[in-house]
C-alpha atoms as a PDB file:
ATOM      1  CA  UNK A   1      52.752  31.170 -18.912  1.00  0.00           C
ATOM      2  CA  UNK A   2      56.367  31.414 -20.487  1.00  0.00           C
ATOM      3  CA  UNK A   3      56.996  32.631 -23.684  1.00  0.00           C
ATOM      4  CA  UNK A   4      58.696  29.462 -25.125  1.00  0.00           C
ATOM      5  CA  UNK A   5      61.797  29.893 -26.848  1.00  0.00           C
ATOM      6  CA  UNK A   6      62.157  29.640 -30.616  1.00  0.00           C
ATOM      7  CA  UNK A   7      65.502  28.275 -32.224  1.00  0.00           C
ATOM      8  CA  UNK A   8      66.025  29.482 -35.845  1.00  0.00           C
ATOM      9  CA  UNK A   9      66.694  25.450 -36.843  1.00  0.00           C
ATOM     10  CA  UNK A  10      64.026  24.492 -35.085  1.00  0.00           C
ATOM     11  CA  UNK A  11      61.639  27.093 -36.613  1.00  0.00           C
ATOM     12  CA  UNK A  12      63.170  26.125 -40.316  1.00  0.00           C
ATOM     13  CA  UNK A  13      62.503  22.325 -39.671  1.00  0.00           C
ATOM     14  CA  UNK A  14      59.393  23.041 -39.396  1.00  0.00           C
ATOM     15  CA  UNK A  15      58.420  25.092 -42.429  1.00  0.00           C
ATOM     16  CA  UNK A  16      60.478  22.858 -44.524  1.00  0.00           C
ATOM     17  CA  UNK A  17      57.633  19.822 -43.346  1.00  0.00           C
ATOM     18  CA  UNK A  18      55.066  22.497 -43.467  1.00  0.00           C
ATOM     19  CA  UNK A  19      55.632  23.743 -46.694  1.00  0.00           C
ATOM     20  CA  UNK A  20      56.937  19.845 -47.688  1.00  0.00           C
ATOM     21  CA  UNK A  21      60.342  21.276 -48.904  1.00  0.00           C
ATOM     22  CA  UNK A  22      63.393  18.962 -48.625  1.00  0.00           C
ATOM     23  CA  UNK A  23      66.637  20.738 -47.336  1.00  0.00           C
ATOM     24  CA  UNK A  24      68.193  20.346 -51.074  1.00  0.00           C
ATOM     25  CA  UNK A  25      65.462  21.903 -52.835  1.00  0.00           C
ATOM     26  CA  UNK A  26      65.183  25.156 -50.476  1.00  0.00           C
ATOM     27  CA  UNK A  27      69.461  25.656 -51.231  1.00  0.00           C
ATOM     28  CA  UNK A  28      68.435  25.690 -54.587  1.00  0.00           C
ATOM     29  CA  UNK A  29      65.216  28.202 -54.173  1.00  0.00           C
ATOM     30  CA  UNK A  30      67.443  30.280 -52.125  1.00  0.00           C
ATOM     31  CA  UNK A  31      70.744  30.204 -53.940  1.00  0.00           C
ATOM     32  CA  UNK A  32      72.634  28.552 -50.982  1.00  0.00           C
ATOM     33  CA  UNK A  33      74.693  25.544 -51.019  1.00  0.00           C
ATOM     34  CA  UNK A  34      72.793  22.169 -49.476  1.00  0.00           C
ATOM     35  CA  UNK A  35      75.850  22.147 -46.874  1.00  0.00           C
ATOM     36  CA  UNK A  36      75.008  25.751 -45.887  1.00  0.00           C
ATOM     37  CA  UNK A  37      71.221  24.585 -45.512  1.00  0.00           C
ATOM     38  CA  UNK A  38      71.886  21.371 -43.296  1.00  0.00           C
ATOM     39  CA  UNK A  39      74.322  23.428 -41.191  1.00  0.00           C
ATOM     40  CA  UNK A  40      71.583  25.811 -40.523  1.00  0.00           C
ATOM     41  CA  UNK A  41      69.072  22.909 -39.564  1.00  0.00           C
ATOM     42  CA  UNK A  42      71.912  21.432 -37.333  1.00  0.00           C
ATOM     43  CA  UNK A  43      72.734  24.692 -35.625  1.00  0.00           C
ATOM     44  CA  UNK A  44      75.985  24.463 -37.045  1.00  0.00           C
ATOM     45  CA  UNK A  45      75.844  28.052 -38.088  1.00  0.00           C
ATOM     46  CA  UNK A  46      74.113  30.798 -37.306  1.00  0.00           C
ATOM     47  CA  UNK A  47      71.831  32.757 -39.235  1.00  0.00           C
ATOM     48  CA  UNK A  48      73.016  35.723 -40.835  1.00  0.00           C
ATOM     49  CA  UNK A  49      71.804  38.613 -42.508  1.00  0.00           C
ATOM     50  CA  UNK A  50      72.131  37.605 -45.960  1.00  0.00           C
ATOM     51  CA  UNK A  51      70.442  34.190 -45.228  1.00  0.00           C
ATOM     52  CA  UNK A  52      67.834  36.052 -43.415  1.00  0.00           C
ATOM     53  CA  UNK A  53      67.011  38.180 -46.430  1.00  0.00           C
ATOM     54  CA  UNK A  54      66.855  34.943 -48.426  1.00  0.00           C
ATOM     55  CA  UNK A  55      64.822  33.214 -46.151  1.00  0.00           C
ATOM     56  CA  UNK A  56      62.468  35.953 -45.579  1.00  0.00           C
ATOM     57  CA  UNK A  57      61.580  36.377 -49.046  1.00  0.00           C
ATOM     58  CA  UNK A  58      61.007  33.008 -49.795  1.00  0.00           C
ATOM     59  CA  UNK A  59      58.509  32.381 -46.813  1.00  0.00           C
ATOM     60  CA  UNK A  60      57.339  35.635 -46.697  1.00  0.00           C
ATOM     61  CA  UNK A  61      58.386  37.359 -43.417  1.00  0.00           C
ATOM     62  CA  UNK A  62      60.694  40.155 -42.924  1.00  0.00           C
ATOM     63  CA  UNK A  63      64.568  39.306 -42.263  1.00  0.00           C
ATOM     64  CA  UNK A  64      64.467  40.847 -38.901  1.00  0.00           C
ATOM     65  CA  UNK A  65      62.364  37.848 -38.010  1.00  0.00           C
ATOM     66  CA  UNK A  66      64.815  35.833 -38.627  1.00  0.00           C
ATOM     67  CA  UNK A  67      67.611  37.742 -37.277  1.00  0.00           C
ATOM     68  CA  UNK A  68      65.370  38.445 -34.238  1.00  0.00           C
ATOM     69  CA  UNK A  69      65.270  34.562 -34.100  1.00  0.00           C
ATOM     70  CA  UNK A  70      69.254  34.163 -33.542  1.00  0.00           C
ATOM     71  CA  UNK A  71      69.599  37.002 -31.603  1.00  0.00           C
ATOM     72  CA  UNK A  72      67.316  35.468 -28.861  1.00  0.00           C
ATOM     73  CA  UNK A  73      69.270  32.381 -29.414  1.00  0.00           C
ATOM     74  CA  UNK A  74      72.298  33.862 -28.884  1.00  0.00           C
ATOM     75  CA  UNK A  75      71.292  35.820 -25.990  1.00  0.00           C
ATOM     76  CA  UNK A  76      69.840  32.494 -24.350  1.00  0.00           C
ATOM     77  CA  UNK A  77      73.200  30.622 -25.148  1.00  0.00           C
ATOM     78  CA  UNK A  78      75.168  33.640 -23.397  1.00  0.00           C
ATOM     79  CA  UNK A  79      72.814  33.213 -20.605  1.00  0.00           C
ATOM     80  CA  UNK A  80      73.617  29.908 -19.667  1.00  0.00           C
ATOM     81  CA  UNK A  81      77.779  30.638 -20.054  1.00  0.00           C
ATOM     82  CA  UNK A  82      79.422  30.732 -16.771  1.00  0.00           C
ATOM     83  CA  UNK A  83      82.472  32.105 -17.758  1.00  0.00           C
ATOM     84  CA  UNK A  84      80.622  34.917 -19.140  1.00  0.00           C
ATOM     85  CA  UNK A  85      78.432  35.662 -15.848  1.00  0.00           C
ATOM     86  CA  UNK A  86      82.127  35.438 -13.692  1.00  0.00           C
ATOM     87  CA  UNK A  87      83.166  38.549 -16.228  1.00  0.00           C
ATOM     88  CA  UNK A  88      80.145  40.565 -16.262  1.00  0.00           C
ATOM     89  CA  UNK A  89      79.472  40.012 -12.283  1.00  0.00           C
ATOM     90  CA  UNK A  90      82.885  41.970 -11.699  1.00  0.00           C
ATOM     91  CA  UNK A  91      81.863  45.168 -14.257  1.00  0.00           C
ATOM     92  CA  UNK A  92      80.473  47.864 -12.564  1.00  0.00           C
ATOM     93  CA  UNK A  93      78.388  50.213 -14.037  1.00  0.00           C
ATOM     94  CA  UNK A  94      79.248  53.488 -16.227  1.00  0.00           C
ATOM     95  CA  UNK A  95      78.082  56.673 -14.168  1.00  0.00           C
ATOM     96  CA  UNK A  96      77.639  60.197 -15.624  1.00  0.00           C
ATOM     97  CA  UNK A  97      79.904  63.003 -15.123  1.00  0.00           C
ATOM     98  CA  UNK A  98      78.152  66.143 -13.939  1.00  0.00           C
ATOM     99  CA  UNK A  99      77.569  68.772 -16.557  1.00  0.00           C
ATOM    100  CA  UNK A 100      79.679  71.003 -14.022  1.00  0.00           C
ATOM    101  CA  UNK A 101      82.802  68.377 -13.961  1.00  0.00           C
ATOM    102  CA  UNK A 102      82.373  67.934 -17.656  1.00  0.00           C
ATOM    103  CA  UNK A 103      83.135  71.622 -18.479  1.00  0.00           C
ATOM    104  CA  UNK A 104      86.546  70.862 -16.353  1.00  0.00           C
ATOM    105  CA  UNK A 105      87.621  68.194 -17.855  1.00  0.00           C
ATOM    106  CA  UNK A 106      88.879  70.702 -20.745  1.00  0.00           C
ATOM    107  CA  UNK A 107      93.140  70.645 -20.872  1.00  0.00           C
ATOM    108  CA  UNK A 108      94.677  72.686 -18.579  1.00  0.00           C
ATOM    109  CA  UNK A 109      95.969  75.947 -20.101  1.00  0.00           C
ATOM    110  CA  UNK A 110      99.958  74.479 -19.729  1.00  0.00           C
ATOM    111  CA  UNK A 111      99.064  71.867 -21.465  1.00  0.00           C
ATOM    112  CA  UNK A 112      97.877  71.324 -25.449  1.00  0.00           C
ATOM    113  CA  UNK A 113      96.803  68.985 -27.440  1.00  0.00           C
ATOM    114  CA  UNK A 114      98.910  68.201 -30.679  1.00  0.00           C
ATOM    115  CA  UNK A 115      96.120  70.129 -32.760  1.00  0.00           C
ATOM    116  CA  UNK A 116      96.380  73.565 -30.643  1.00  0.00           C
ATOM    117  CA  UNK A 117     100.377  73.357 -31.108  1.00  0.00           C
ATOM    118  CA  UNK A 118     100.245  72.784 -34.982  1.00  0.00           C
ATOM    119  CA  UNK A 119      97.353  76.113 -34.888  1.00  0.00           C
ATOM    120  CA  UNK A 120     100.168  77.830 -33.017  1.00  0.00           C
ATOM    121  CA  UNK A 121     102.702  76.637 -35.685  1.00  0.00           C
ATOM    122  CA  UNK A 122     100.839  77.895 -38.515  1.00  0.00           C
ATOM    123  CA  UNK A 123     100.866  81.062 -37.236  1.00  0.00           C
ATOM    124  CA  UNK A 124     104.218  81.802 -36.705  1.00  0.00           C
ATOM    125  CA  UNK A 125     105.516  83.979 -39.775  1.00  0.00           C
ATOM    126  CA  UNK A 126     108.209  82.150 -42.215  1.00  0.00           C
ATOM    127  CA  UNK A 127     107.767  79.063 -40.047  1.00  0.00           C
ATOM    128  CA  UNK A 128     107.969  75.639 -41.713  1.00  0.00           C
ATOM    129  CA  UNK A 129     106.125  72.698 -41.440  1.00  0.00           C
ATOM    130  CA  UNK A 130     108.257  69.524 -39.945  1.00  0.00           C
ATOM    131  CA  UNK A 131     107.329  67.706 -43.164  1.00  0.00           C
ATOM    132  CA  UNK A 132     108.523  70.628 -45.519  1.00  0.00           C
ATOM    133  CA  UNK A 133     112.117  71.092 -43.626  1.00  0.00           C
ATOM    134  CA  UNK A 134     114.953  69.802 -46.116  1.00  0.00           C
ATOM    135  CA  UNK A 135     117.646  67.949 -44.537  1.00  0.00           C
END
């Protein structure tokens, strides 16, 4: 059987009739503004860390139940996105280097990174710095 999918609204709505809370009176338990709170029950905005924190506390569950919540929503809602399945059909992959090919990936010894010149620089007796030069 199908694990059937919970939206954070949904799962809201329904401790608000289990608990018998109205919408106005959890803004005020949770210190968040009614418009906030209807938005939420609307799926006009997502649920976010701070809300789950709130949340969590007041009906006693952890906030990563909550984010866990909107993460499989949003995850479900990228699912169904065809413009997003056109993009990620075309990306291939990342593949290791070799340990071998890593070790010669190193800069060849004519050339040197902006760090190995400024070493070289500071080495070179009575030499000045670019930024200490007068003009």
């Amino acid at each position: 059987m199908p694990k059937q999918k919970q939206i954070p609204s949904v799962v809201l709505l329904s401790l608000l009739d289990e608990y018998q809370i109205s919408p106005l009176r959890l803004s005020k338990e949770i210190s968040l503004s009614y418009s906030m709170v209807r938005q939420l029950l609307f799926d006009k905005s997502k649920f976010t860390a701070h809300t789950a924190v709130r949340l969590a506390k007041f009906f006693g569950q952890t906030p990563e139940y909550w984010l866990d919540l909107q993460n499989y929503a949003d995850l479900d809602e990228a699912a169904k996105d065809k413009k997003l399945a056109a993009i990620v059909k075309n990306i291939t992959r990342a593949k290791k280097q070799p340990a071998s090919a890593a070790k010669s990936a190193k800069p060849k010894s004519g050339s040197k990174t902006l760090a190995d010149k400024r070493k070289k620089a500071a080495k070179v007796p009575g030499a000045k710095s670019a930024a200490r030069k007068k003009r």
